[in-house]
C-alpha atoms as a PDB file:
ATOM      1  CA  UNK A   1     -93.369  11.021 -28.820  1.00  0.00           C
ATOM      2  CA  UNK A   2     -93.988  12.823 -32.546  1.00  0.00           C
ATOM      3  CA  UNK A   3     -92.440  15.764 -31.251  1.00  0.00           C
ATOM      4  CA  UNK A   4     -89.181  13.755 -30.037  1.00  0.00           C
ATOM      5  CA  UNK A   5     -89.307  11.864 -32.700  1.00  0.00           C
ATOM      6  CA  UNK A   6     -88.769  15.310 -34.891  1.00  0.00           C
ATOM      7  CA  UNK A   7     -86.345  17.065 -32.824  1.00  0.00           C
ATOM      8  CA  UNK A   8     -84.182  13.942 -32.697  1.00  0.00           C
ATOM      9  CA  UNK A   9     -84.059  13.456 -36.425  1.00  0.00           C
ATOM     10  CA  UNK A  10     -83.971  17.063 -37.021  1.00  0.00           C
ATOM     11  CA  UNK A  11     -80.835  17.684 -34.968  1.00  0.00           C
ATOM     12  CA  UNK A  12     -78.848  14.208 -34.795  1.00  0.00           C
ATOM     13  CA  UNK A  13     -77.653  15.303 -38.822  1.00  0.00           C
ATOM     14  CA  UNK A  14     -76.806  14.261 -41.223  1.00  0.00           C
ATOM     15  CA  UNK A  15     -77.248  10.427 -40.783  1.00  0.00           C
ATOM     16  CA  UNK A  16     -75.776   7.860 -43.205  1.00  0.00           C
ATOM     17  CA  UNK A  17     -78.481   5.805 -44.923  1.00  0.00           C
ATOM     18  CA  UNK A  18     -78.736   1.674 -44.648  1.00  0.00           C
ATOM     19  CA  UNK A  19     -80.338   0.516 -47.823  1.00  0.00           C
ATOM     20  CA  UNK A  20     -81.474  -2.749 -47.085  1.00  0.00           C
ATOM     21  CA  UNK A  21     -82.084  -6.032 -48.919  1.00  0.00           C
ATOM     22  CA  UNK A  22     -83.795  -8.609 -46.834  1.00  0.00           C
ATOM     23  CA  UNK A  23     -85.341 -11.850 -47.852  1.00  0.00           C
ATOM     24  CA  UNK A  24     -88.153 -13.446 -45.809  1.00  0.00           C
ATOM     25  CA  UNK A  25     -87.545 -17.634 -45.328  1.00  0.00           C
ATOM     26  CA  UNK A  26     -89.825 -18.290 -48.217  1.00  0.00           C
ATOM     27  CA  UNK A  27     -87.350 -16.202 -50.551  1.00  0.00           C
ATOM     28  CA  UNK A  28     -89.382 -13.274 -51.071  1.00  0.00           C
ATOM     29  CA  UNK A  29     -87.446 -10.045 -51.540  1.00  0.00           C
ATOM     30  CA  UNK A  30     -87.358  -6.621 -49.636  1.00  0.00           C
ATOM     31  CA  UNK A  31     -85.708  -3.424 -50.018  1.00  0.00           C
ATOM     32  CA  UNK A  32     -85.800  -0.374 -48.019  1.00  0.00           C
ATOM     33  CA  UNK A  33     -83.603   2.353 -46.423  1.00  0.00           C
ATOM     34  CA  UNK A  34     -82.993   3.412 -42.792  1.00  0.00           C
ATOM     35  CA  UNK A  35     -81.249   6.225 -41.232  1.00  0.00           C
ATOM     36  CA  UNK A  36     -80.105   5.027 -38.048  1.00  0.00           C
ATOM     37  CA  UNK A  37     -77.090   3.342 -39.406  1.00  0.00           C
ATOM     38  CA  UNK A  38     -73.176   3.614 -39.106  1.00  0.00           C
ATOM     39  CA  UNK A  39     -69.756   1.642 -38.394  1.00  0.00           C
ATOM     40  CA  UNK A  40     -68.972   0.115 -35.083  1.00  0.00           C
ATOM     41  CA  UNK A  41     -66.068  -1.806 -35.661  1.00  0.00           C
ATOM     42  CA  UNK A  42     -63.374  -2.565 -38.636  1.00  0.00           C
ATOM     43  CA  UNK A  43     -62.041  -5.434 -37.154  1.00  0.00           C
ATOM     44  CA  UNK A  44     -64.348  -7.521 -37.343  1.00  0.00           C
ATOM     45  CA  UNK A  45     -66.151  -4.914 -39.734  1.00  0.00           C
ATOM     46  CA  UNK A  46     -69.660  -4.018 -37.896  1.00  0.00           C
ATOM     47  CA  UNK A  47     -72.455  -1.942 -39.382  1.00  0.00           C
ATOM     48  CA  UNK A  48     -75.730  -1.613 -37.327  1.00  0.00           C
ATOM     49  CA  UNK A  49     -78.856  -0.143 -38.458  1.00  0.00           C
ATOM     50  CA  UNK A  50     -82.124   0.023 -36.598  1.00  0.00           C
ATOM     51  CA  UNK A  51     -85.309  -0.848 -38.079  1.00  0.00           C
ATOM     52  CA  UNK A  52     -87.563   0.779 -36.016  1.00  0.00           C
ATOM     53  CA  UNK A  53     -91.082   0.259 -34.493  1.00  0.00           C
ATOM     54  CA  UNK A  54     -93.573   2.538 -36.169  1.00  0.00           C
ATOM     55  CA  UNK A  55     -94.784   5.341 -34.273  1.00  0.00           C
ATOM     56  CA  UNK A  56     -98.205   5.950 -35.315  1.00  0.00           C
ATOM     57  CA  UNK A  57     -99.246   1.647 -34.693  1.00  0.00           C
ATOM     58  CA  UNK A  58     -95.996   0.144 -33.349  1.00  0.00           C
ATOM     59  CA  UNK A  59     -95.896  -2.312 -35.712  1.00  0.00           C
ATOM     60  CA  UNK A  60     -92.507  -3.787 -37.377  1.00  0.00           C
ATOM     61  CA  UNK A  61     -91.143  -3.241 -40.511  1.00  0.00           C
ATOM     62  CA  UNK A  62     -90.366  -6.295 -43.059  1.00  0.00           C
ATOM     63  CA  UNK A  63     -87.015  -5.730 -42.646  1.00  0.00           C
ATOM     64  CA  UNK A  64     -86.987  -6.326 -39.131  1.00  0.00           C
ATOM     65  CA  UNK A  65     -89.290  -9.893 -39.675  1.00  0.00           C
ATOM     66  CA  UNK A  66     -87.022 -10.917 -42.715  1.00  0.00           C
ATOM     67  CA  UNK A  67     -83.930 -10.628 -40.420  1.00  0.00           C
ATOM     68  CA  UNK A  68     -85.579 -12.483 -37.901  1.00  0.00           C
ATOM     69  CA  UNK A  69     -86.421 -15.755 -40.347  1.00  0.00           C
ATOM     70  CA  UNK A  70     -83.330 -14.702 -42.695  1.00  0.00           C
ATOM     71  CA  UNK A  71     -80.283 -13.132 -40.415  1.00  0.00           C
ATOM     72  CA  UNK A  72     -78.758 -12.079 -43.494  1.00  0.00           C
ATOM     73  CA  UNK A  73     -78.700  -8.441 -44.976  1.00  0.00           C
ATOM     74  CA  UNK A  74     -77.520  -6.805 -47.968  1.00  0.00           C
ATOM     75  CA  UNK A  75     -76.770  -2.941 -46.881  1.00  0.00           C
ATOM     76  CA  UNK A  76     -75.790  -0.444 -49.639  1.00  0.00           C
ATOM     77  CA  UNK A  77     -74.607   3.421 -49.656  1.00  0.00           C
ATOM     78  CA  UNK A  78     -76.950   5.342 -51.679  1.00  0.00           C
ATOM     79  CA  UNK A  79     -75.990   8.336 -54.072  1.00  0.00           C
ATOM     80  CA  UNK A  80     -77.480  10.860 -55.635  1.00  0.00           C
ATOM     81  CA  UNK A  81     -77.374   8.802 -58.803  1.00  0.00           C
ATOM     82  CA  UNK A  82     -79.930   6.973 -57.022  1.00  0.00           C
ATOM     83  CA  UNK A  83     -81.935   8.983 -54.223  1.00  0.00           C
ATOM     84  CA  UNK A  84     -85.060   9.499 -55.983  1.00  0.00           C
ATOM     85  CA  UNK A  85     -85.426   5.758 -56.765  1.00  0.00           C
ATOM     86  CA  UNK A  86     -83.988   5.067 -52.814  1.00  0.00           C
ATOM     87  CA  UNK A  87     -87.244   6.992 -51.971  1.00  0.00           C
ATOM     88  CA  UNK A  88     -89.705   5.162 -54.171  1.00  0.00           C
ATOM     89  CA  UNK A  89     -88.390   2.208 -52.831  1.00  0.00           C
ATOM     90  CA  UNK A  90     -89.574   3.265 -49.517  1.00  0.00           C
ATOM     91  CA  UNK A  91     -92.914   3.170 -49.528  1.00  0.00           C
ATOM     92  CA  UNK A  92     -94.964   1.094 -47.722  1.00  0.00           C
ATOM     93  CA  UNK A  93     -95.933  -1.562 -50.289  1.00  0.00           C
ATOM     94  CA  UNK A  94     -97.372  -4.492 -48.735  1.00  0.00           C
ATOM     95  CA  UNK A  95     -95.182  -7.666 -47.823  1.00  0.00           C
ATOM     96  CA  UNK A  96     -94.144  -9.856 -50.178  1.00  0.00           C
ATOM     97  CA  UNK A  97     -93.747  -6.864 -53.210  1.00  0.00           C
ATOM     98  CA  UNK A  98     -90.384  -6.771 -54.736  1.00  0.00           C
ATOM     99  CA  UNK A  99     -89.020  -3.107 -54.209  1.00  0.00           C
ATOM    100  CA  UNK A 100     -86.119  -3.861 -56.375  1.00  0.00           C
ATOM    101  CA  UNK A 101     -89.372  -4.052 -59.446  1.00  0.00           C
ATOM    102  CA  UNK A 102     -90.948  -1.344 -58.268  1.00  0.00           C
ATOM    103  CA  UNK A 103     -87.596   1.232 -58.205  1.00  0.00           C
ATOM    104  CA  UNK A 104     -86.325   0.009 -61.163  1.00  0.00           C
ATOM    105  CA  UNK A 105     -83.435  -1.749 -59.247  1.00  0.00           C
ATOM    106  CA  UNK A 106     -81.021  -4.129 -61.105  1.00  0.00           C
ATOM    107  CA  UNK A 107     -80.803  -7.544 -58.782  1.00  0.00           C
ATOM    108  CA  UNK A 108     -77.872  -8.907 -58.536  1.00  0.00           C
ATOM    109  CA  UNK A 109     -76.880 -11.961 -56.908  1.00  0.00           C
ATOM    110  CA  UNK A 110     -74.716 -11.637 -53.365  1.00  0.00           C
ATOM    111  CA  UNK A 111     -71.559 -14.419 -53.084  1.00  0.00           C
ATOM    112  CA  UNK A 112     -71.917 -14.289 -49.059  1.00  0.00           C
ATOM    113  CA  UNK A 113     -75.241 -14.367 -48.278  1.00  0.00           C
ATOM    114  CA  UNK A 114     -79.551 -14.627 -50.458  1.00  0.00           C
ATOM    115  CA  UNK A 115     -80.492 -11.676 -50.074  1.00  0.00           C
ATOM    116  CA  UNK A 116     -79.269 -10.243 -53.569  1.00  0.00           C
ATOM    117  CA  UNK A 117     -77.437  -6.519 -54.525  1.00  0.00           C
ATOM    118  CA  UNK A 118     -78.332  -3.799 -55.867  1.00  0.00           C
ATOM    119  CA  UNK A 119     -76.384  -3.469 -59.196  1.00  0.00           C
ATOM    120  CA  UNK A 120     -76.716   0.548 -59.593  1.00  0.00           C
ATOM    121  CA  UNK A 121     -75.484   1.208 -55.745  1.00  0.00           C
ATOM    122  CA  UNK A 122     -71.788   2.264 -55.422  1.00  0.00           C
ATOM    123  CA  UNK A 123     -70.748   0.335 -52.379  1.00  0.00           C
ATOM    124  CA  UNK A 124     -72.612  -2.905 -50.931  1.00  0.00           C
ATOM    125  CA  UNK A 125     -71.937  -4.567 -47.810  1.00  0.00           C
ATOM    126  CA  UNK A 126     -72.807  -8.700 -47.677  1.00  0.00           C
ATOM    127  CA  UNK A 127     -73.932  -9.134 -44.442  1.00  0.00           C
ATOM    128  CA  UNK A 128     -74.370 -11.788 -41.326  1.00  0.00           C
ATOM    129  CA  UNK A 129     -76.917 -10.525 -38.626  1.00  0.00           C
ATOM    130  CA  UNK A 130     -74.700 -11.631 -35.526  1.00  0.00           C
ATOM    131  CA  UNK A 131     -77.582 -10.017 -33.188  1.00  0.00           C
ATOM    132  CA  UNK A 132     -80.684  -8.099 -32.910  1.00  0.00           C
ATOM    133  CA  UNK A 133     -81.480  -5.838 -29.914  1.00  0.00           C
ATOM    134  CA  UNK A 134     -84.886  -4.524 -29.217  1.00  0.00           C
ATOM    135  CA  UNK A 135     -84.987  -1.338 -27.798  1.00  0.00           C
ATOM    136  CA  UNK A 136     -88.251  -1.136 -26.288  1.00  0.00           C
ATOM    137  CA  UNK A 137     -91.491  -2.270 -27.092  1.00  0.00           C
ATOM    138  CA  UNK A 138     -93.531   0.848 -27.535  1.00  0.00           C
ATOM    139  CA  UNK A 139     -93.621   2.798 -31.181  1.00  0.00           C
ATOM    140  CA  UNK A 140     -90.732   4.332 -31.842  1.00  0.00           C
ATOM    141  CA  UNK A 141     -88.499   2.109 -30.467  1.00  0.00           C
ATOM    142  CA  UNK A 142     -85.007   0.703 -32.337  1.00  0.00           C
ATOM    143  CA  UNK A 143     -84.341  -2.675 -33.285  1.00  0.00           C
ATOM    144  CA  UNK A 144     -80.781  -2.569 -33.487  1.00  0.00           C
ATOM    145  CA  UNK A 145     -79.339  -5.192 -36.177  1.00  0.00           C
ATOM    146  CA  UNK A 146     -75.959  -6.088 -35.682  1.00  0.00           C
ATOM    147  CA  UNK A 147     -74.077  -7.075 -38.686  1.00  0.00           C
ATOM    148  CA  UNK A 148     -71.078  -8.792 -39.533  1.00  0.00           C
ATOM    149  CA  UNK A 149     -69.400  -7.780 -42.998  1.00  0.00           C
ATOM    150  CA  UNK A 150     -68.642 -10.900 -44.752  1.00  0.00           C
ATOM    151  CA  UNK A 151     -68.009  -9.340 -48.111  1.00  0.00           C
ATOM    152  CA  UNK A 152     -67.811  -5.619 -49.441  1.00  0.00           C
ATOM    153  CA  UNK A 153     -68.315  -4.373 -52.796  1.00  0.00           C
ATOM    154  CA  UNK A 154     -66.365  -0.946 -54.304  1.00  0.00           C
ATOM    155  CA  UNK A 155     -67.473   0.454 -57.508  1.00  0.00           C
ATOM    156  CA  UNK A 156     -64.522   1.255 -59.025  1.00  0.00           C
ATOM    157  CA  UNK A 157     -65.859   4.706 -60.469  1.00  0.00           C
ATOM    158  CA  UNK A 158     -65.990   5.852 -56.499  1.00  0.00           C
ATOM    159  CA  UNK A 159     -61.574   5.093 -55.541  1.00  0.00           C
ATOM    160  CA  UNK A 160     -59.176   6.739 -55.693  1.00  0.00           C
ATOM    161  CA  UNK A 161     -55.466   6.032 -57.192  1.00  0.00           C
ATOM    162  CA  UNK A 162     -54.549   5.389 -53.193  1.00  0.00           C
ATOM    163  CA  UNK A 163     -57.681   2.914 -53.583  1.00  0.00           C
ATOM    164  CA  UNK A 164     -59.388   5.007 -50.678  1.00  0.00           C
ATOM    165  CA  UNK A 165     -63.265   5.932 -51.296  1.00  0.00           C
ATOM    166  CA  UNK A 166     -63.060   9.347 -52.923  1.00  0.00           C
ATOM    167  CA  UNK A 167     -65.749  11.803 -51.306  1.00  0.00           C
ATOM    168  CA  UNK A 168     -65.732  13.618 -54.271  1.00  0.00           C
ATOM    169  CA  UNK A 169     -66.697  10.396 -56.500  1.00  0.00           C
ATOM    170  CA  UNK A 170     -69.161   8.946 -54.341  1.00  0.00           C
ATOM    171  CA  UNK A 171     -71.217  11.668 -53.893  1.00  0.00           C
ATOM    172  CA  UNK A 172     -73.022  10.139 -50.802  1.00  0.00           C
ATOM    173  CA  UNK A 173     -76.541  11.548 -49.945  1.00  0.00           C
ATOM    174  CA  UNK A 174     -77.767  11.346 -45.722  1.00  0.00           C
ATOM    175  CA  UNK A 175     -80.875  11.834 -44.259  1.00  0.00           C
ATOM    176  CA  UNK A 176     -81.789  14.701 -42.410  1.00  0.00           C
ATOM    177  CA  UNK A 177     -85.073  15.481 -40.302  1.00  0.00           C
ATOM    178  CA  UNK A 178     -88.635  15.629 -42.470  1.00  0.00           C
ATOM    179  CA  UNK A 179     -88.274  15.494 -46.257  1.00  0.00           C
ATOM    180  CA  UNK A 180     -84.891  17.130 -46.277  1.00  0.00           C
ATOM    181  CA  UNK A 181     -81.332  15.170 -47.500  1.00  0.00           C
ATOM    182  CA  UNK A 182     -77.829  16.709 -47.803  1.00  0.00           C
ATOM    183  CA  UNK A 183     -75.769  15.468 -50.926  1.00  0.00           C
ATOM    184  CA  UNK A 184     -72.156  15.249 -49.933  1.00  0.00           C
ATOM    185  CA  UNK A 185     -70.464  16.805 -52.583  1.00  0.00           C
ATOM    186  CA  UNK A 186     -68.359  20.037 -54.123  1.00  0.00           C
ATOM    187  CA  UNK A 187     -68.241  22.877 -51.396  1.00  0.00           C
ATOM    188  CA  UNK A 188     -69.853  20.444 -48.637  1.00  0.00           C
ATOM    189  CA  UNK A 189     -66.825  18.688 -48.285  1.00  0.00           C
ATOM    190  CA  UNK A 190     -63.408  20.070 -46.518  1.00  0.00           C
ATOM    191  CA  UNK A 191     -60.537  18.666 -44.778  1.00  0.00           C
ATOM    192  CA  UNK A 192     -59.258  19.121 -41.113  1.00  0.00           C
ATOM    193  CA  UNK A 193     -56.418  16.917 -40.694  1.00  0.00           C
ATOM    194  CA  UNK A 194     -56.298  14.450 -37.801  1.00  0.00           C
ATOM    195  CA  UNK A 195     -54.367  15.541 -34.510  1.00  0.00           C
ATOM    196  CA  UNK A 196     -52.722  12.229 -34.286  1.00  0.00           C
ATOM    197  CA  UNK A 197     -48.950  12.646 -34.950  1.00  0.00           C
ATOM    198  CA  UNK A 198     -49.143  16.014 -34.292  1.00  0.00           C
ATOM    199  CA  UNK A 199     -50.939  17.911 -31.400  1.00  0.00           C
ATOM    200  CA  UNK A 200     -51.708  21.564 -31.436  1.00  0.00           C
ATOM    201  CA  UNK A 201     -50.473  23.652 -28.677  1.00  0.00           C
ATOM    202  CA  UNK A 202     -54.526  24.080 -27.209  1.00  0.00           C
ATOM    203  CA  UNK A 203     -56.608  27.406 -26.778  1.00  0.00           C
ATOM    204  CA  UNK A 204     -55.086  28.152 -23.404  1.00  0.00           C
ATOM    205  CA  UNK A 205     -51.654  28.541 -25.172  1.00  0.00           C
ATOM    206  CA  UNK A 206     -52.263  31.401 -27.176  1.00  0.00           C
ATOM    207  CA  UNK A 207     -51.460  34.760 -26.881  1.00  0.00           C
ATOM    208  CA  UNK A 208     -53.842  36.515 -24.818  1.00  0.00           C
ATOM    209  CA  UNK A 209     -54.983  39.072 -27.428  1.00  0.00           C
ATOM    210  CA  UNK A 210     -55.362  36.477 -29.928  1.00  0.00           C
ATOM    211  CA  UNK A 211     -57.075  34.025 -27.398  1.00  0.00           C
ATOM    212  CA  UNK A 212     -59.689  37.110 -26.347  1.00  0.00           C
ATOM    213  CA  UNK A 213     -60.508  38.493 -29.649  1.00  0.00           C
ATOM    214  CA  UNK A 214     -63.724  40.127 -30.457  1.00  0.00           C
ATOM    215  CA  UNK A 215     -63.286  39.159 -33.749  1.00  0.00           C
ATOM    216  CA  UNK A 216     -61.995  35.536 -34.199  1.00  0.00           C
ATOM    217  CA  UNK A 217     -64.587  32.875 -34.082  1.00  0.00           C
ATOM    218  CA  UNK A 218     -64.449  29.885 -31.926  1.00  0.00           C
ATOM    219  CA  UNK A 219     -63.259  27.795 -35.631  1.00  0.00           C
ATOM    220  CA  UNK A 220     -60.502  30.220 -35.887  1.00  0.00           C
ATOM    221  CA  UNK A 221     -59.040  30.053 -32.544  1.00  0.00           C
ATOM    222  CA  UNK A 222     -59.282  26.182 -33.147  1.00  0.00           C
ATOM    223  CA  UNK A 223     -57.821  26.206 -36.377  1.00  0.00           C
ATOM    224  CA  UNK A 224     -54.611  28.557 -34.811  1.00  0.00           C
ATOM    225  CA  UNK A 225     -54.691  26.368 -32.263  1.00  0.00           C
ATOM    226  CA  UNK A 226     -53.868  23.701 -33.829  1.00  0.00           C
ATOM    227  CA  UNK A 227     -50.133  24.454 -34.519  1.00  0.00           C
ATOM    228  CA  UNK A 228     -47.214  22.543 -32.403  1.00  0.00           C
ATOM    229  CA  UNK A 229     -45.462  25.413 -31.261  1.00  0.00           C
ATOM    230  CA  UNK A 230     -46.081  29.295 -31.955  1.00  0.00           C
ATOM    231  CA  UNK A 231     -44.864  30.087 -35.516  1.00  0.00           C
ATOM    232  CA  UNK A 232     -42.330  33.056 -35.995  1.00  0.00           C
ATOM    233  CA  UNK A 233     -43.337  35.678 -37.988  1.00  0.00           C
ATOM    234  CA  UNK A 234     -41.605  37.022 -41.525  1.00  0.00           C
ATOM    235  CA  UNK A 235     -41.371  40.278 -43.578  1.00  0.00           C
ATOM    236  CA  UNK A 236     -44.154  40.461 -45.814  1.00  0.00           C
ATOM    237  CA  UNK A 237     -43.263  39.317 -49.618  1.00  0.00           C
ATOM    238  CA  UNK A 238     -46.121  39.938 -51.147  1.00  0.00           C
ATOM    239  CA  UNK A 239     -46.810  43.962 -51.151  1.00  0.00           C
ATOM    240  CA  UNK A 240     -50.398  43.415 -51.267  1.00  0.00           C
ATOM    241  CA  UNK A 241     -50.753  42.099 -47.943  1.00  0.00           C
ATOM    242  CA  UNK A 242     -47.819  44.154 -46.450  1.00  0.00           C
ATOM    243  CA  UNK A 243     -50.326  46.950 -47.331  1.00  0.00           C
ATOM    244  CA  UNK A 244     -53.507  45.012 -45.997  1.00  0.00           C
ATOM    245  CA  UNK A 245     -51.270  44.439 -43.054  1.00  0.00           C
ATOM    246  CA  UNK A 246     -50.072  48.377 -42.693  1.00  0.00           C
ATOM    247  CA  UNK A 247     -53.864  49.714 -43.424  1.00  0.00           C
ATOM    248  CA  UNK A 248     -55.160  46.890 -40.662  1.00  0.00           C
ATOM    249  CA  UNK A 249     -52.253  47.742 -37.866  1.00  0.00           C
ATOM    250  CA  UNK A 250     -53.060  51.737 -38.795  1.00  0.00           C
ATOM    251  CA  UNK A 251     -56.783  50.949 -37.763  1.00  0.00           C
ATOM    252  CA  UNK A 252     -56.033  48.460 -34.461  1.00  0.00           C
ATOM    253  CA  UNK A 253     -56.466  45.335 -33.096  1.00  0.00           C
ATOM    254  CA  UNK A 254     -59.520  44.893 -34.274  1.00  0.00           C
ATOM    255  CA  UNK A 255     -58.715  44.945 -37.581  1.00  0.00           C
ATOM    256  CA  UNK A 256     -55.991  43.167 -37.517  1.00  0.00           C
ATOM    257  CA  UNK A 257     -57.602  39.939 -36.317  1.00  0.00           C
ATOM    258  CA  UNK A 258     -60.450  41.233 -39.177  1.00  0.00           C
ATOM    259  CA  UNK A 259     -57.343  40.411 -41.609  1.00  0.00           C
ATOM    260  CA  UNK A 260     -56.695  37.429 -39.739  1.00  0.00           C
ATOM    261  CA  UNK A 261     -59.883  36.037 -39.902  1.00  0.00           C
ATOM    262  CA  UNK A 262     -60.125  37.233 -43.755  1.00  0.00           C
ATOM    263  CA  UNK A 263     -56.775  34.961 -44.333  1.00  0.00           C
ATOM    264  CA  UNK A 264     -58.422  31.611 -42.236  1.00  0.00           C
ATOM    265  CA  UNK A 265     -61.629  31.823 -44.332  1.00  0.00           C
ATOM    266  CA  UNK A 266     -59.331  30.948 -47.367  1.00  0.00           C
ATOM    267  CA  UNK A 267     -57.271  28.812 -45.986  1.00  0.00           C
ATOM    268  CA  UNK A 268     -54.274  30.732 -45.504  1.00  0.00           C
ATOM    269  CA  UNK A 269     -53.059  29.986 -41.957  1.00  0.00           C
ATOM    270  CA  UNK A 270     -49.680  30.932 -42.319  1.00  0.00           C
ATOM    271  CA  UNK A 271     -50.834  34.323 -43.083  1.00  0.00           C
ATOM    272  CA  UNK A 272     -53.018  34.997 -40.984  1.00  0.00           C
ATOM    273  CA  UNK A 273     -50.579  33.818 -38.089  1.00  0.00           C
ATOM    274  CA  UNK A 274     -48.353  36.357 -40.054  1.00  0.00           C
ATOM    275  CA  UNK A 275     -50.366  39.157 -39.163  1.00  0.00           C
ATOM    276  CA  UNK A 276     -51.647  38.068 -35.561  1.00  0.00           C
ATOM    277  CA  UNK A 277     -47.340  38.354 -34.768  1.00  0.00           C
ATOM    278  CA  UNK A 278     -45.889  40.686 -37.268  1.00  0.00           C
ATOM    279  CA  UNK A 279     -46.864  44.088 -35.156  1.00  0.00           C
ATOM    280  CA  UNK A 280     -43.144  44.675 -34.395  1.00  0.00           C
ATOM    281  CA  UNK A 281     -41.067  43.453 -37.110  1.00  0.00           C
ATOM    282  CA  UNK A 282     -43.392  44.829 -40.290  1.00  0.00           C
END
């Protein structure tokens, strides 16, 4: 079990992080993160998160026993503003200790729901637990919470002028497998717009030598792929890359999708289409 319990968290990355408030029926407060999270649903808004069995004793978490006497859950997005306290918080301090004390957490009261917010976390999500779902009943199993988004709180320091969540501002951190995390943020992040109004003419509809290249990665074929129709290629403008272009075509194929693949890697697809096509007009 250890050794799927590492392979599964190693390769099912990077995983959003739940950070948790919980209180217990007698009011005491609990706060701790959990990696098997995410969004189910907008409308109604669902978020589950599991709070698993331990492995080593298969017994619960507080989390899990506060939801069962409290269904009500705080969950917050953690930052990098705030990882290193997220992790002190996640000890194993015995019930009834108040993690929010023992991170340095500002407690804030919630207007949905007692469990209260944390103050320093960019995004919080009040929550109703409409169901909990044991997985099994061995160590290692999932509790899966199922929660109900009754209010949501947006830093404003994390939107956008759209009033999207910016990436960039949020700087989210997820969990990966043993002590590693992934901050999502600068280079990390990169855009592939969404085939929706627009579908790309498919693998299987480009030219043969482009679609058989020894050079072009699966991601570029994708990427070319991705067009609506074949584009038609134009005279160089710019006499550097007529020259890369002449020096490439002197040397082959080869080096042509080389160029090619030089062009994708810095985001100029219309050049390197330009090059793929151009063998007869340039």
């Amino acid at each position: 079990m250890a050794r799927m319990h590492a392979l599964l968290l190693g390769s099912v990355i990077p995983r959003p992080i739940a950070f948790a408030s919980t209180v217990d029926k007698d009011g005491n407060v609990n706060l701790s993160p959990f990696s098997y999270f995410n969004c189910f649903g907008a409308n109604p808004p669902v978020l589950i998160f599991s709070p698993a069995r331990r492995g080593r004793d298969n017994t619960t978490k507080h989390t899990y026993e506060n939801i069962l006497e409290v269904p009500e859950v705080v969950i917050h997005i953690v930052n990098y503003s705030i990882v290193q306290q997220m992790s002190l918080a996640s000890g194993e301090y015995p019930r009834g200790v108040n993690e929010f004390v023992k991170a340095g957490f500002t407690a804030i009261p919630s207007l949905k729901v007692k469990p209260p917010r944390v103050k320093e976390a960019p995004v919080a999500f009040e929550c109703k637990v409409i169901q909990v779902t044991p997985t099994g009943e061995k160590g290692g199993a999932g509790n899966l919470v199922i929660c109900h988004v009754m209010m949501m709180h947006v830093h404003e320091d994390v939107v956008d002028a759209s009033g999207r969540i910016d990436p960039f501002k949020l700087d989210a951190v997820a969990r990966l497998g043993g002590d590693f995390y992934c901050r999502v943020h600068g280079d990390a992040i990169f855009k592939i717009p969404k085939p929706l109004e627009k579908i790309g003419i498919g693998m299987d509809q480009l030219p043969p030598h482009i679609r058989s290249s020894k050079v072009l990665s699966g991601n570029d074929l994708g990427l070319l792929a991705g067009v609506e129709e074949l584009p038609q290629p134009t005279r160089f403008n710019d006499d550097a890359e007529r020259l890369a272009f002449q020096e490439a075509q002197a040397l082959g194929q080869d080096a042509i999708h080389r160029l090619a693949h030089h062009y994708i890697e810095r985001g100029k697809t219309e050049q390197a289409w330009n090059v793929l096509l151009s063998g007869k007009i340039n």
